[in-house]
Protein backbone atom coordinates (compact mmCIF):
# COMPACT_ATOMS: atom_id res chain seq x y z
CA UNK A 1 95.86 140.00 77.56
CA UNK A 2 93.92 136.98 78.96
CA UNK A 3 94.38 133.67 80.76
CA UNK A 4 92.82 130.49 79.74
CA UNK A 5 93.29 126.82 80.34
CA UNK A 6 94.81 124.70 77.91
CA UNK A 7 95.73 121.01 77.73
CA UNK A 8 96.12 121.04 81.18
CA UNK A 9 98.41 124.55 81.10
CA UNK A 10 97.83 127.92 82.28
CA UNK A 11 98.31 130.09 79.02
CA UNK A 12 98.99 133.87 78.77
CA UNK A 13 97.61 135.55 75.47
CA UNK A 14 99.13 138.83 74.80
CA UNK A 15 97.34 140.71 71.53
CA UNK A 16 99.00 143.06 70.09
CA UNK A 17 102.51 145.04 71.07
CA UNK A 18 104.85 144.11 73.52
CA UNK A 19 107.03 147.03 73.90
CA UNK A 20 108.72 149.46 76.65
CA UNK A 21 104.35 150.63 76.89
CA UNK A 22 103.11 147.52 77.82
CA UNK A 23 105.79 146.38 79.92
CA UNK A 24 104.89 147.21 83.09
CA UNK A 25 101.14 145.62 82.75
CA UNK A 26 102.54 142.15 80.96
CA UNK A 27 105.29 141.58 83.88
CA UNK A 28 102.89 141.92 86.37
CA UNK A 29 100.86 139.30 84.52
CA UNK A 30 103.41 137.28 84.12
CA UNK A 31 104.10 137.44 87.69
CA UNK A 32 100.51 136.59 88.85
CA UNK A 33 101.11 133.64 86.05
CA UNK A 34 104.15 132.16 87.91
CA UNK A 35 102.00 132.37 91.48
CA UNK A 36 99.75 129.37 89.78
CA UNK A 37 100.23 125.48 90.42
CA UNK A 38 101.08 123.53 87.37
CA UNK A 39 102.36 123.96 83.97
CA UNK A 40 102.35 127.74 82.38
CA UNK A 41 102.64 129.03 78.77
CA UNK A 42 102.80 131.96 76.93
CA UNK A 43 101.11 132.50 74.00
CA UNK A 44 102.74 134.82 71.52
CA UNK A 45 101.21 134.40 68.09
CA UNK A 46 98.95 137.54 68.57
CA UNK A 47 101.74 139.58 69.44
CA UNK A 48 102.65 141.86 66.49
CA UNK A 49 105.88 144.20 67.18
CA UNK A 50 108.17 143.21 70.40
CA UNK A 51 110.78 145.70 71.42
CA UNK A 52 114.05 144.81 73.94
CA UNK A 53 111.81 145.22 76.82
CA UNK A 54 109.46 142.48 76.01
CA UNK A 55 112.82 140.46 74.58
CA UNK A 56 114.11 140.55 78.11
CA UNK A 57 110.65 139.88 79.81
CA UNK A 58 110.15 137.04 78.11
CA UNK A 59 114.03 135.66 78.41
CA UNK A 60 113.60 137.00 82.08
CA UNK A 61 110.21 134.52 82.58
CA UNK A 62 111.89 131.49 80.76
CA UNK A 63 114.68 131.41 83.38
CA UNK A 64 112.29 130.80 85.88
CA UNK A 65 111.97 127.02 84.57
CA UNK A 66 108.35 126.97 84.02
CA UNK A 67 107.50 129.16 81.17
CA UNK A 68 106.84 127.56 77.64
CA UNK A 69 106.14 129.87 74.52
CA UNK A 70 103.86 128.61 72.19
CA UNK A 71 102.73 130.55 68.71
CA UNK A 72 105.80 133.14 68.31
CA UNK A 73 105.34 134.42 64.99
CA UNK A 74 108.25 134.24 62.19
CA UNK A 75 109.04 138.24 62.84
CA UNK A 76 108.91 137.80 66.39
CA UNK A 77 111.11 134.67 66.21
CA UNK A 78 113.30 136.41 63.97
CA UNK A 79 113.56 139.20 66.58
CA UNK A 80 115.10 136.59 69.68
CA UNK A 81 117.57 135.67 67.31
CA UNK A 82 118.74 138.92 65.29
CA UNK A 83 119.51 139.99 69.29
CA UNK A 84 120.94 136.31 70.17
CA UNK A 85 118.41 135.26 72.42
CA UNK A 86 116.85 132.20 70.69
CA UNK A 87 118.72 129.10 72.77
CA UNK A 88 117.44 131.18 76.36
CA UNK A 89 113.52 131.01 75.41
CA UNK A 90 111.40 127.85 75.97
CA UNK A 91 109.11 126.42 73.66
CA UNK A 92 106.28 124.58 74.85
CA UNK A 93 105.37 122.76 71.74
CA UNK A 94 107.52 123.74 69.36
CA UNK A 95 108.29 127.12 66.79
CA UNK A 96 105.66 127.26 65.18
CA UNK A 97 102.28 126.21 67.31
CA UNK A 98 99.14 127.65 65.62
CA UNK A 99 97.08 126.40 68.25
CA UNK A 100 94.02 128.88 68.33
């Protein structure tokens, strides 16, 4: 999980899973992520399995009004909506960024 600056946004690459194991590390990044000035994304095309606890992070950090997902993959998308979730997540540039 890293932080890097893009078109003028803070953006939040998670690798890997994002499940009840990682939880607890990628809300606390999230939460040092919403501390910053300015526009703030989260990149999720690296992300490979997502269980409900990274679901409701995510949902959870979109509330907040300043979070834009960028890269979800097809599975992952599928995921949000198989549990309903799809209209409560932001997109910051649309489904299906591949921006590296």
């Amino acid at each position: 999980m890293d932080v890097v600056t893009r078109g003028g946004s803070l953006v939040l690459r998670h690798e890997g899973d994002l499940t009840i194991f990682e939880a607890a590390e990628f809300r606390e990044a999230l939460l040092v992520l919403h501390e910053k000035e300015g526009p703030v994304e989260l990149d999720l095309s690296q992300v490979q399995r997502m269980d409900s606890s990274g679901v409701q992070l995510v949902v959870a950090a979109c509330r907040r009004g300043r979070l834009g997902i960028t890269g979800m993959t097809p599975a992952i998308l599928n995921k949000f909506q198989a549990v309903g979730c799809e209209p409560l997540i932001h997109f910051a540039r649309g489904k299906a960024d591949d921006d590296p």
